[in-house]
Protein backbone atom coordinates (compact mmCIF):
# COMPACT_ATOMS: atom_id res chain seq x y z
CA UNK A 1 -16.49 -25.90 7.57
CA UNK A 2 -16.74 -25.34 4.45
CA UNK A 3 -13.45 -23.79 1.70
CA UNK A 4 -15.77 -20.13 2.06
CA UNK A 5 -16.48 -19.98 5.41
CA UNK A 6 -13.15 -21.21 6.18
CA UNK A 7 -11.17 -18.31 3.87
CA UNK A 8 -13.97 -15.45 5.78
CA UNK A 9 -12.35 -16.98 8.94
CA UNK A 10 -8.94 -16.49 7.72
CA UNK A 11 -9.40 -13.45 5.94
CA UNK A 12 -11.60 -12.04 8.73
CA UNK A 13 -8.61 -10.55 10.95
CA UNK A 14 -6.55 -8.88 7.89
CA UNK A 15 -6.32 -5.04 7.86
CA UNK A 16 -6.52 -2.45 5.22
CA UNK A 17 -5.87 0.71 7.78
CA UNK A 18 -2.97 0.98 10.75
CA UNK A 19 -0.96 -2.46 9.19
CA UNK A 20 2.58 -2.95 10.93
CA UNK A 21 4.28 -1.62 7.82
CA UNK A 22 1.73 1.55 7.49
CA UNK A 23 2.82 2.13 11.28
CA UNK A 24 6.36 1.87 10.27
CA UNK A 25 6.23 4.31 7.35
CA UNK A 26 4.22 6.61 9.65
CA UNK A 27 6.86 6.18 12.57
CA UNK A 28 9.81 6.78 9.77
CA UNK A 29 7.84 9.97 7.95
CA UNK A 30 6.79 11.30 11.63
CA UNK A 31 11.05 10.82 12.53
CA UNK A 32 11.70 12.96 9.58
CA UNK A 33 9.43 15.79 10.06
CA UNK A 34 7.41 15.75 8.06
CA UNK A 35 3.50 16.09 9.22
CA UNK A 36 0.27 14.14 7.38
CA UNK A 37 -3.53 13.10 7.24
CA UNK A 38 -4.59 9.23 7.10
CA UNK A 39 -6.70 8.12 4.94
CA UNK A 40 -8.23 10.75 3.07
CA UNK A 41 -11.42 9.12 1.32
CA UNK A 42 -11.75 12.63 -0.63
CA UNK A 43 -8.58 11.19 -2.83
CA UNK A 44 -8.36 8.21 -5.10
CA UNK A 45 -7.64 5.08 -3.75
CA UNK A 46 -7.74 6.73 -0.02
CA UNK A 47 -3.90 7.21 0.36
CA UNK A 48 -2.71 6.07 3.52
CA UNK A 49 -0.28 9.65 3.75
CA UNK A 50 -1.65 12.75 2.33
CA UNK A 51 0.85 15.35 2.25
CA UNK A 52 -1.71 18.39 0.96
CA UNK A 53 0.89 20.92 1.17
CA UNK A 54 3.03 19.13 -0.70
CA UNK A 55 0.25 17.87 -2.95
CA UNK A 56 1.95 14.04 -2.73
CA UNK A 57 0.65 10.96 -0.89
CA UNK A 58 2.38 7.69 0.00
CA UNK A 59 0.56 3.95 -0.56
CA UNK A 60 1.94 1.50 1.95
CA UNK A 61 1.44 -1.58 -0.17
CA UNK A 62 1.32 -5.47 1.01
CA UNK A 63 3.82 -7.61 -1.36
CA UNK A 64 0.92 -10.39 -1.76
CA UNK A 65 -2.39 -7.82 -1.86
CA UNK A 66 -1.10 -5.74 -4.74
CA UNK A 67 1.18 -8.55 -6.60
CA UNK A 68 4.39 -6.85 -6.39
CA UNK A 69 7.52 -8.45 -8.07
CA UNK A 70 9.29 -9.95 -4.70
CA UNK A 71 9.06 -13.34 -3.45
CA UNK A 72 6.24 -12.77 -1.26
CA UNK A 73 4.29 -11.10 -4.20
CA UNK A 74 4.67 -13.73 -6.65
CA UNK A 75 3.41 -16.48 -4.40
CA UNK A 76 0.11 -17.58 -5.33
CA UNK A 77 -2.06 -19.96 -2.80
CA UNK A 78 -2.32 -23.45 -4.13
CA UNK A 79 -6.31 -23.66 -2.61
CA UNK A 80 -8.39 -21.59 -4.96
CA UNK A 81 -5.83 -20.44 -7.41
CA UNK A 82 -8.18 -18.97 -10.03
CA UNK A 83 -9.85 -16.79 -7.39
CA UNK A 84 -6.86 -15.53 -5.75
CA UNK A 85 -5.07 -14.83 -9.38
CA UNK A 86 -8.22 -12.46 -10.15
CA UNK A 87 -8.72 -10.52 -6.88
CA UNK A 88 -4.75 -9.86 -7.58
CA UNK A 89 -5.37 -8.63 -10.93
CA UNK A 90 -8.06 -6.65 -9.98
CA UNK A 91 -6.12 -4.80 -6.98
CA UNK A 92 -3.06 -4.20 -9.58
CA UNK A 93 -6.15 -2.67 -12.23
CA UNK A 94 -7.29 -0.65 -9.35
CA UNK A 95 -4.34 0.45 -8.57
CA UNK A 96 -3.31 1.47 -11.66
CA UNK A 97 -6.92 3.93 -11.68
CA UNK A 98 -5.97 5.41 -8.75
CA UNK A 99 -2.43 6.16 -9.75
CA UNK A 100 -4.04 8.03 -13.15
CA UNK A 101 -6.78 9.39 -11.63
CA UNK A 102 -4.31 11.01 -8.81
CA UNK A 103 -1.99 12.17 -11.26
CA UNK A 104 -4.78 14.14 -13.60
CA UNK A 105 -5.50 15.89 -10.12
CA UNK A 106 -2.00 17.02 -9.91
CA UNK A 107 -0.70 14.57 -7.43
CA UNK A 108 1.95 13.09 -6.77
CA UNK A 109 1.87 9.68 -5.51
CA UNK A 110 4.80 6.77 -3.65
CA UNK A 111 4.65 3.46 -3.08
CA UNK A 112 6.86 2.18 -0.13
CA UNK A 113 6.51 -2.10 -0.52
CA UNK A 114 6.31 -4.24 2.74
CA UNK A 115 9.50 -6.10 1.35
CA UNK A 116 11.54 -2.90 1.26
CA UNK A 117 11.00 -2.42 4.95
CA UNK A 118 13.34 -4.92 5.80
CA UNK A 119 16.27 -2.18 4.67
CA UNK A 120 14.69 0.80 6.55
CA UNK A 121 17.51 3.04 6.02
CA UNK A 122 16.75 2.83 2.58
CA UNK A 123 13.54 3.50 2.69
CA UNK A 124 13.97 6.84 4.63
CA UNK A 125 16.10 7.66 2.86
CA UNK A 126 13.71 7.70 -0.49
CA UNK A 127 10.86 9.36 1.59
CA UNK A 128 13.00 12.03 2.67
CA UNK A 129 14.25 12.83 -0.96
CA UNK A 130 10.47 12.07 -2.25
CA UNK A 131 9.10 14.70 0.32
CA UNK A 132 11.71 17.94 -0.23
CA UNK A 133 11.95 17.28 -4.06
């Protein structure tokens, strides 16, 4: 097997929609009263809560997918380095589009980190005070 076809058998079972911590933001948002749409692929970046009332969305984002600052987000695999450094880069640039492009529509937009799940109380408490400010 070759370092490709072994990575597409790796990479093959990995998510973008209904992760474990999407569920658990849902579960926690849901808990606090607050009702919302998946997914909306009319909106930059296809938020994964839309709040349209509210005009605000919430990005559940992996630690390693979107290179976030925690220990999980600053590993880098030691196998094809160079390709995993660039995909990084370009999910942060991506991100960053999405986070303009919402904002120009008059959006607001949150981004609840797979690391800070492992405090839950903290994190509903920021989505509650995100969602009634």
């Amino acid at each position: 097997m070759t370092g490709e076809e072994l990575r597409s058998k790796i990479m093959r079972p990995v998510k973008s929609r209904d992760t474990g911590p999407e569920m658990i933001v849902r579960s926690m948002v849901h808990r606090l009263g607050f009702r919302f749409r998946l997914h909306r692929d009319d909106l930059p970046g296809k938020p994964d809560l839309v709040f349209p009332r509210l005009k605000k969305v919430i990005f559940v984002h992996g630690c390693f997918w979107h290179g976030h600052s925690c220990a999980r987000g600053n590993r880098v695999p030691v196998h094809n380095r160079r390709y995993w450094v660039e995909k990084i880069e370009r999910n942060r640039e991506r991100d960053r589009r999405v986070a303009e492009l919402l904002s120009k529509s008059g959006w607001e937009r949150k981004i609840v980190w797979e690391c800070s799940l492992k405090k839950p109380e903290k994190v509903i408490s920021a989505l509650a005070k995100y969602l009634t400010s």
